[in-house]
Protein backbone atom coordinates (compact mmCIF):
# COMPACT_ATOMS: atom_id res chain seq x y z
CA UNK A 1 12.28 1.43 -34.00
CA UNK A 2 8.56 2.00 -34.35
CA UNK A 3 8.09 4.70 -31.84
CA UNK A 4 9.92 7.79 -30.59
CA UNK A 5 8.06 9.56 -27.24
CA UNK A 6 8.71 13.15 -26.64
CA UNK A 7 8.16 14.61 -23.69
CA UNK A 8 8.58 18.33 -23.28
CA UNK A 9 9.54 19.18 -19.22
CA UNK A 10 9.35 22.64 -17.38
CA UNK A 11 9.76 22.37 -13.69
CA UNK A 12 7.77 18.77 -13.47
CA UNK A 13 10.13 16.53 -11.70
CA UNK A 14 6.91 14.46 -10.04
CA UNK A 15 5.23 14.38 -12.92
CA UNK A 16 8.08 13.06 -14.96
CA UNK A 17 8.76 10.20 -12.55
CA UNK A 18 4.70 9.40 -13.04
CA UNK A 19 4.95 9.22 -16.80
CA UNK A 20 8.11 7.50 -17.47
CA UNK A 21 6.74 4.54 -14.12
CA UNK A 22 3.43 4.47 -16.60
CA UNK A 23 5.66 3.68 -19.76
CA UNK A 24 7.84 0.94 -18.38
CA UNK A 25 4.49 -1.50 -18.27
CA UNK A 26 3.68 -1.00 -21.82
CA UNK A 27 2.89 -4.17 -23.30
CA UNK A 28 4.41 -3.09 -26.60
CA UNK A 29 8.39 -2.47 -26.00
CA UNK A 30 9.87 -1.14 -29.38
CA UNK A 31 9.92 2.71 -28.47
CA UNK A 32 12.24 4.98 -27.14
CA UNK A 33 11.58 7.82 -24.53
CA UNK A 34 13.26 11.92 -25.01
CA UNK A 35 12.44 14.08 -22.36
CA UNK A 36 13.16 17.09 -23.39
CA UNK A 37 13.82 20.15 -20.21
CA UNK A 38 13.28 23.27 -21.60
CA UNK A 39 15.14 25.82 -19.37
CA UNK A 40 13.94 24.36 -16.09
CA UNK A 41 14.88 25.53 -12.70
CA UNK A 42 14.08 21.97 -11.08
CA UNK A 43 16.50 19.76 -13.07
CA UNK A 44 14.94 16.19 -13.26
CA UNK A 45 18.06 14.97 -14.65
CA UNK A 46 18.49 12.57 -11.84
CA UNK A 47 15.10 11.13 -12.56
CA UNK A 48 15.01 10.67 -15.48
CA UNK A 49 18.79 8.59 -15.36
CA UNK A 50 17.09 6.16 -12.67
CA UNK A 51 14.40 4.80 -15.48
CA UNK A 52 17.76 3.63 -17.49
CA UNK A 53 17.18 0.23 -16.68
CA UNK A 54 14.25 0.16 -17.88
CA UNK A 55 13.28 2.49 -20.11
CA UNK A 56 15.08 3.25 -23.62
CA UNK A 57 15.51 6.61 -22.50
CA UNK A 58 17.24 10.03 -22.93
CA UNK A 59 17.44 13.27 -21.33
CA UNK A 60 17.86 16.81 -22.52
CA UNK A 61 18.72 20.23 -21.32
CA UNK A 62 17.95 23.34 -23.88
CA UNK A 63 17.33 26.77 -23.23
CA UNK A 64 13.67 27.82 -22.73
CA UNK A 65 11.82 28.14 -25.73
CA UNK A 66 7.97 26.97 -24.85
CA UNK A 67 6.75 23.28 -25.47
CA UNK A 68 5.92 24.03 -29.68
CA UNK A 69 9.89 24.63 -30.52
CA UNK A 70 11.14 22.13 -27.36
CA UNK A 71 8.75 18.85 -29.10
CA UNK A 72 10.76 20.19 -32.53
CA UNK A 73 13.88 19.43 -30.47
CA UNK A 74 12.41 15.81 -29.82
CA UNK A 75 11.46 15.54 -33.70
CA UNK A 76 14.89 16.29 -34.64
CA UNK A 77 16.50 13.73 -32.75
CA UNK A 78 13.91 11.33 -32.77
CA UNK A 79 14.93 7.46 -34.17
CA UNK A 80 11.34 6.36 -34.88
CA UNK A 81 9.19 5.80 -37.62
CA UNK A 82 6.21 7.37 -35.52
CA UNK A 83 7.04 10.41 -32.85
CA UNK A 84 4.38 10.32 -30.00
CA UNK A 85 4.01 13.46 -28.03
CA UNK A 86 2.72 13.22 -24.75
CA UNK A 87 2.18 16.20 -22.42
CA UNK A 88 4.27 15.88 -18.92
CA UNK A 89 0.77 15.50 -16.71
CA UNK A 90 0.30 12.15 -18.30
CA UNK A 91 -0.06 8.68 -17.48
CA UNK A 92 -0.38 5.83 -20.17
CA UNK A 93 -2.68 2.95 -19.86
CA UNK A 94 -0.19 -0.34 -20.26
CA UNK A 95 -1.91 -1.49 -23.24
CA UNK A 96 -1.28 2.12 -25.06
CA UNK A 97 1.12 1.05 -27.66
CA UNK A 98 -0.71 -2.39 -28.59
CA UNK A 99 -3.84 -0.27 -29.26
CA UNK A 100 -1.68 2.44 -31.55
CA UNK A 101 0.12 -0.75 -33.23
CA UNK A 102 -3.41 -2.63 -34.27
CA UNK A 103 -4.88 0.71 -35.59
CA UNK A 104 -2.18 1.94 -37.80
CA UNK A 105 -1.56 -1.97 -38.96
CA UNK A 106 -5.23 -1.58 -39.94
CA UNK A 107 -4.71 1.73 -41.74
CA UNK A 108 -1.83 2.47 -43.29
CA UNK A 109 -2.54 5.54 -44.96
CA UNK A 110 -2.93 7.63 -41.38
CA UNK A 111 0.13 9.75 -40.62
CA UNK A 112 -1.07 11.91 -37.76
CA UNK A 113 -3.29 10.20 -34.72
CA UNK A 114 -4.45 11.41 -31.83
CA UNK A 115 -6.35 9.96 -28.88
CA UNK A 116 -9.05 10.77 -25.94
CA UNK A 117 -8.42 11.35 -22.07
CA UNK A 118 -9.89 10.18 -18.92
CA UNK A 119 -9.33 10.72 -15.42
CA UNK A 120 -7.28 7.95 -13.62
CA UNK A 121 -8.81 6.92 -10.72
CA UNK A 122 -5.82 8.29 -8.39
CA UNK A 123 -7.13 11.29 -9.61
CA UNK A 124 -8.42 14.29 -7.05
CA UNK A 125 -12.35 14.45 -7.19
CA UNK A 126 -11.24 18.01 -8.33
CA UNK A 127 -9.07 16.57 -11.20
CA UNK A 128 -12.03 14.11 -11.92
CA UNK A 129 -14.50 16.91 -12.49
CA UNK A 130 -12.42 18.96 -14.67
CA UNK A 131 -11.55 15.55 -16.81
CA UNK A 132 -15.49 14.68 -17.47
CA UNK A 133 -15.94 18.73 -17.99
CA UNK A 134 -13.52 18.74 -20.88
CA UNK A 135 -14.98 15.51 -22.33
CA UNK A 136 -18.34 16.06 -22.04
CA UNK A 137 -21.36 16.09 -24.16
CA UNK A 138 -22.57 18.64 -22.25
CA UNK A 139 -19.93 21.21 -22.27
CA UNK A 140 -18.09 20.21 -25.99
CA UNK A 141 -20.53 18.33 -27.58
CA UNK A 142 -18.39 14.80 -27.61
CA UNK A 143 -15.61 16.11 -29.78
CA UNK A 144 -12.66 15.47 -27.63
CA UNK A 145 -12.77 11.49 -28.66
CA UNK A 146 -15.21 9.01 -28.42
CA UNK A 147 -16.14 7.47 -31.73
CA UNK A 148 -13.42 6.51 -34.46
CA UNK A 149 -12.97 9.35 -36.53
CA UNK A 150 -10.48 9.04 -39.88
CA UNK A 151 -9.68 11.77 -42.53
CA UNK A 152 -9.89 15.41 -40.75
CA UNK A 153 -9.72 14.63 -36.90
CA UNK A 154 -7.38 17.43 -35.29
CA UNK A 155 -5.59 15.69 -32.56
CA UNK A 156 -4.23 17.55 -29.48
CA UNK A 157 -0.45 17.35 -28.53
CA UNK A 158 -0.79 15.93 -24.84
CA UNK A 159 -1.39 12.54 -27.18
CA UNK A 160 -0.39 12.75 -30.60
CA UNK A 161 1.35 10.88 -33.11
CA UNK A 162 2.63 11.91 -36.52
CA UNK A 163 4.87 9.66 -38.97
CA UNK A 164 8.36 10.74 -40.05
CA UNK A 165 6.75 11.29 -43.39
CA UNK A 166 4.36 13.84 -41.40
CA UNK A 167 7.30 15.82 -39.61
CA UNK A 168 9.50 15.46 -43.03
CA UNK A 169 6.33 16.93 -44.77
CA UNK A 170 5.69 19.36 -42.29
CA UNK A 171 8.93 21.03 -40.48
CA UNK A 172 6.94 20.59 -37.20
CA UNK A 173 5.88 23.54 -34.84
CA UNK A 174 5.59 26.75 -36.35
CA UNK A 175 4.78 28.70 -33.30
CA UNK A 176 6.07 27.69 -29.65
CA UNK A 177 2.61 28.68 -27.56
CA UNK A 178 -0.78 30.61 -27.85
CA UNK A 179 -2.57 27.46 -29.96
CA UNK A 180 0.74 25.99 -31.24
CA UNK A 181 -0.81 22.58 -30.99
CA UNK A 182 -4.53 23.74 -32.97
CA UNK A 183 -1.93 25.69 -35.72
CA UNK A 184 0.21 22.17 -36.14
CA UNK A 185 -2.70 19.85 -36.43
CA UNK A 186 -4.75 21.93 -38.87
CA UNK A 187 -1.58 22.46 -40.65
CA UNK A 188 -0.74 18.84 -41.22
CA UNK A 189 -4.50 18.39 -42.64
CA UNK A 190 -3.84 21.56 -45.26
CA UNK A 191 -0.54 19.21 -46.61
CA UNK A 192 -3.28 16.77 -47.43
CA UNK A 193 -2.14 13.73 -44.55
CA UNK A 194 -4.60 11.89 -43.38
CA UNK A 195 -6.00 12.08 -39.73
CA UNK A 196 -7.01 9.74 -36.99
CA UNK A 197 -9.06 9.24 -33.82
CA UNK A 198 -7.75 6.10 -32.12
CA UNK A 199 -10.98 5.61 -29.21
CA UNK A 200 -8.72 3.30 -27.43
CA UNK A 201 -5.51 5.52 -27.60
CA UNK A 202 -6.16 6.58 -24.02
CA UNK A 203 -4.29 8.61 -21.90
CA UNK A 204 -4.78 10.29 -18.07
CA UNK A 205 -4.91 13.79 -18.39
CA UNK A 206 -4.75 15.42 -14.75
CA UNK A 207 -4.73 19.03 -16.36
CA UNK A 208 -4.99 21.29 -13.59
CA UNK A 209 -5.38 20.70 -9.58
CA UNK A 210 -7.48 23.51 -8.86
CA UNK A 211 -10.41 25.61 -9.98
CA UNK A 212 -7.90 28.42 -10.46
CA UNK A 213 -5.56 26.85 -12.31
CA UNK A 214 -8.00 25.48 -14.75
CA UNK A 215 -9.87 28.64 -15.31
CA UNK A 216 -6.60 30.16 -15.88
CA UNK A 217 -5.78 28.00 -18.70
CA UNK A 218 -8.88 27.72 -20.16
CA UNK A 219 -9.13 31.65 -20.77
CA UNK A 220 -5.78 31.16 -22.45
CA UNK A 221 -7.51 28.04 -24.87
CA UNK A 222 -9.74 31.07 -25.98
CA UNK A 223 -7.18 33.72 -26.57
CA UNK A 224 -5.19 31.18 -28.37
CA UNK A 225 -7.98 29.89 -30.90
CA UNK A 226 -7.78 34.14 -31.52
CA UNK A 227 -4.24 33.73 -32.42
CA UNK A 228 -5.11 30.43 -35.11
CA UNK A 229 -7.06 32.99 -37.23
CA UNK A 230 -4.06 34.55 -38.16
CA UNK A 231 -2.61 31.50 -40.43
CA UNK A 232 -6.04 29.97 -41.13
CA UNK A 233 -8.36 32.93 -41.88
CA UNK A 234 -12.04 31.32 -41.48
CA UNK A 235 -10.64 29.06 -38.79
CA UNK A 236 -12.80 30.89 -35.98
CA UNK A 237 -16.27 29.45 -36.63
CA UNK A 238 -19.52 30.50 -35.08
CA UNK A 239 -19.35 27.32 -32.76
CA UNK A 240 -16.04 28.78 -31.27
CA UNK A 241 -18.06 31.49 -29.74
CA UNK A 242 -20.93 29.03 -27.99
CA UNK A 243 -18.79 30.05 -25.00
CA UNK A 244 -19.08 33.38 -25.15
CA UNK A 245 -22.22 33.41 -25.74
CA UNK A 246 -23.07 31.18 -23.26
CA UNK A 247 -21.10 33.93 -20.58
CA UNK A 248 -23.32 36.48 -21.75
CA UNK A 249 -26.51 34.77 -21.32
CA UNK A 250 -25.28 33.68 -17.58
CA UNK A 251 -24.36 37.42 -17.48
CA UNK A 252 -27.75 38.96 -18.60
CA UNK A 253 -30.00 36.60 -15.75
CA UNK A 254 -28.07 38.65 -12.93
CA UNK A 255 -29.77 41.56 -13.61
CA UNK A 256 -32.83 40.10 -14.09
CA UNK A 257 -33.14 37.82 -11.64
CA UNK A 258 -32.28 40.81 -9.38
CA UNK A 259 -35.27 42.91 -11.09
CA UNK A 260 -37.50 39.84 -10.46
CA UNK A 261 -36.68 38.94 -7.13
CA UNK A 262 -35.77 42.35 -5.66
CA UNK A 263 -38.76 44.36 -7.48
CA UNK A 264 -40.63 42.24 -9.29
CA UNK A 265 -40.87 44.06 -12.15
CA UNK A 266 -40.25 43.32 -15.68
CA UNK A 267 -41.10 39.66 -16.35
CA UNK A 268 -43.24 39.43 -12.80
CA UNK A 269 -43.22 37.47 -9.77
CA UNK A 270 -42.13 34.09 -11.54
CA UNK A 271 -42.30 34.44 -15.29
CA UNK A 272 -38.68 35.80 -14.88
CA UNK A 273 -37.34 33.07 -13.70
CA UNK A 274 -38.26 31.57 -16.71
CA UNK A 275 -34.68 32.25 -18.57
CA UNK A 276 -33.43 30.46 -15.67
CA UNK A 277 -35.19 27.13 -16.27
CA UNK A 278 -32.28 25.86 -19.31
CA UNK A 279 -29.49 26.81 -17.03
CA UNK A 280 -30.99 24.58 -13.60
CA UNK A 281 -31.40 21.88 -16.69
CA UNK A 282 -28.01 22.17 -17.81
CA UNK A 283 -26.61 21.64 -14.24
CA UNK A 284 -28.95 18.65 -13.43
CA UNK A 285 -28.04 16.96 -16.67
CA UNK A 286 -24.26 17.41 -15.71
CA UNK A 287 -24.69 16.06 -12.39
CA UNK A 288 -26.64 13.29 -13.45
CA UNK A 289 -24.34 12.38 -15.84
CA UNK A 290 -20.82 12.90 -13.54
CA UNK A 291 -23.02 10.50 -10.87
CA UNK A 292 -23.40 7.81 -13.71
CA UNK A 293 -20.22 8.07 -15.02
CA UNK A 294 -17.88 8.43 -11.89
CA UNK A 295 -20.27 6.96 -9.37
CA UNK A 296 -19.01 9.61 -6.89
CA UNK A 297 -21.04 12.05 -5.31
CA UNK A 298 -18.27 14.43 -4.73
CA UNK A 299 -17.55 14.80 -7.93
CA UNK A 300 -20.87 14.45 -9.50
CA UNK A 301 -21.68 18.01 -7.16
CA UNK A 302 -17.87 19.20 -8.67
CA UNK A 303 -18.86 19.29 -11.96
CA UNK A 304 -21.23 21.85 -12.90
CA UNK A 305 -18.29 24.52 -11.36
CA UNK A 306 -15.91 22.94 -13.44
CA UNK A 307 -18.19 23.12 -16.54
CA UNK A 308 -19.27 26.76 -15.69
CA UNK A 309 -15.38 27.90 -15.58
CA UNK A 310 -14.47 26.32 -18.79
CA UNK A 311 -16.97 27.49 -20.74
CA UNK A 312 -16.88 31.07 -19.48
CA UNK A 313 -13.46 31.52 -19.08
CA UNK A 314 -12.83 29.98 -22.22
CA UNK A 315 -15.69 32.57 -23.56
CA UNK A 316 -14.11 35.53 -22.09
CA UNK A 317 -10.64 34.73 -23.23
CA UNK A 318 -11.46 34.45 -26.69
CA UNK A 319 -14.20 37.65 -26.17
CA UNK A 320 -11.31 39.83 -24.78
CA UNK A 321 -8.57 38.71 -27.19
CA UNK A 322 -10.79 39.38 -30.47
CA UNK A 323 -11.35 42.73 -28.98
CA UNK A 324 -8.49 43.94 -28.41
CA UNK A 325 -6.82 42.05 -31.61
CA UNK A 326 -9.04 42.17 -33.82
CA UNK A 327 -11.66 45.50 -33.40
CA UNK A 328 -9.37 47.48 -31.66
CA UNK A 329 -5.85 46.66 -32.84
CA UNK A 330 -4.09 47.34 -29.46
CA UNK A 331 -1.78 44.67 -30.01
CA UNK A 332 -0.27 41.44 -31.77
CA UNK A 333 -1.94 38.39 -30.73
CA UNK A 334 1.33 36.13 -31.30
CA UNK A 335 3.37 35.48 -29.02
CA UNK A 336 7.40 34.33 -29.28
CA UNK A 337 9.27 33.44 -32.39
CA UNK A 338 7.48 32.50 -35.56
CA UNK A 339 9.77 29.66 -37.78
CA UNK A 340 9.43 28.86 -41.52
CA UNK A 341 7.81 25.80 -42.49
CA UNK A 342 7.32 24.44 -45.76
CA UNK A 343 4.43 25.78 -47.39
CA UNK A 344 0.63 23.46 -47.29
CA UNK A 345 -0.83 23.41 -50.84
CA UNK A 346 -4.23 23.23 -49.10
CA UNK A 347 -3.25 26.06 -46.70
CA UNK A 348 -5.62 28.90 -48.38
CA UNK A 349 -8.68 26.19 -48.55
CA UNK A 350 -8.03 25.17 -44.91
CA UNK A 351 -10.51 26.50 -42.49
């Protein structure tokens, strides 16, 4: 079997059905499907069972240990000579597969892939803004998949890939959350396998529904990249803290658009709105871009919010977390078990 998918499942029963409908129109047949319910309260057992007859698939019930440790559980049972991870909010383009299989026939030395993510067009206008947000130029300067990339891409696990030879080499997930999937990826580089960016590895990512959702895990991206420091020391580089930096700049025009406007004082009438002028440029360009891109007004006009919340909620989480980890030592930045995995000879040089 050339493929093994694991899908890790905490109280997604929808979502579940979504994925698994999305996989049975694959063009490319030879893989096998383990969901994986990690402690769930909303068993989608049932589900699952009703995609027999047509799906290679299996369902399992562990107690809750977090999606790191629960895709481990896939690993270990897994029958294929590539295990694909795919996050539960997923849907796969039909052609997925036949795009994976014409890569790595073109490359056999990749053991670990990864691949971008778009917004389908069932898609909220809410879901649609935070998808170009997170994929943006704009907001993370393109990284997140566009152009083929081979050797030291670090692929995300809501659509990865690693070879047996990977997981063999590797012993999987070290930690279970908090940057589990950062820690893996830049792990599997340090034991010298080779990387890949597959451009037409698609998936749709729906992330989050709501502003609030989405700013909520974004904060916890930032505390998390805290946590990688720990087993890569160097890891957090100065463009980690763009974020944060760009919070405190939205922070410090408050104030002075108050002492312009209110008083006019300071930096006079108009000159300080002047500090202002690369922040209304930032939100045209995003607009204009969201209205070329999605053709939809709605969420052309959605996107500057979403790119405002990810960048400074992503900025204060990772602000906070160094603070009170790292200068003030109130507390352990890990959270959960931590498992033994066979040592990376490149660990130390890793950064």
């Amino acid at each position: 079997m050339r493929f093994s998918v694991i899908v890790p499942l905490y109280n997604r029963p929808d979502e579940i059905r979504e994925l698994l409908e999305s996989l049975t129109l694959q063009t490319v047949k030879d893989f096998e499907v383990l969901v994986v319910e990690d402690g769930s309260d909303r068993d989608a057992r049932e589900i699952v069972s009703s995609f027999a007859d047509r799906l290679d698939v299996q369902y399992f019930w562990k107690e809750n240990e977090r999606q790191g440790f629960t895709r481990n559980f896939g690993f270990e049972r897994a029958k294929g000579d590539w295990m694909v991870v795919f996050d539960s909010d997923c849907l796969i383009p039909a052609r997925y597969f036949e795009h994976v299989v014409d890569f790595l026939d073109g490359h056999p030395d990749v053991d670990v892939y990864g691949g971008p993510d778009a917004a389908h067009p069932s898609f909220t206008p809410v879901q649609k803004a935070i998808s170009h947000s997170m994929t943006s130029f704009l907001t993370t300067g393109g990284i997140r998949g566009g152009q083929q990339q081979v050797g030291t891409y670090q692929p995300r696990s809501f659509n990865m890939g690693i070879s047996r030879k990977a997981w063999e080499v590797s012993g999987g997930y070290r930690i279970t959350v908090k940057g589990e999937d950062i820690e893996f990826s830049m792990r599997l580089l340090a034991h010298g396998l080779k990387s890949a960016l597959i451009p037409d590895a698609v998936v749709f990512h729906k992330r989050r529904t709501d502003f609030r959702q989405f700013r909520k895990q974004v904060e916890f991206f930032g505390r998390a990249r805290v946590n990688i420091r720990r087993f890569f020391p160097g890891s957090l580089r100065p463009l980690h803290w763009m974020p944060t930096a760009f919070l405190i700049y939205v922070l410090a025009l408050i104030p002075l658009l108050l002492g312009t406007l209110l008083w006019k004082k300071g930096w006079g009438t108009m000159g300080g709105l002047v500090p202002l002028v690369p922040f209304v440029v930032w939100h045209v360009a995003l607009f204009v871009e969201a209205l070329i891109k999605s053709r939809s007004l709605k969420v052309a006009l959605l996107v500057p919010r979403a790119a405002r919340i990810q960048l400074s909620a992503y900025g204060w989480g990772l602000l906070s977390e160094y603070a009170a980890v790292v200068l003030f030592k109130q507390r352990d930045s890990l959270i959960g078990e931590v498992r033994d995995v066979p040592e990376a000879p490149q660990l130390n040089a890793q950064t």
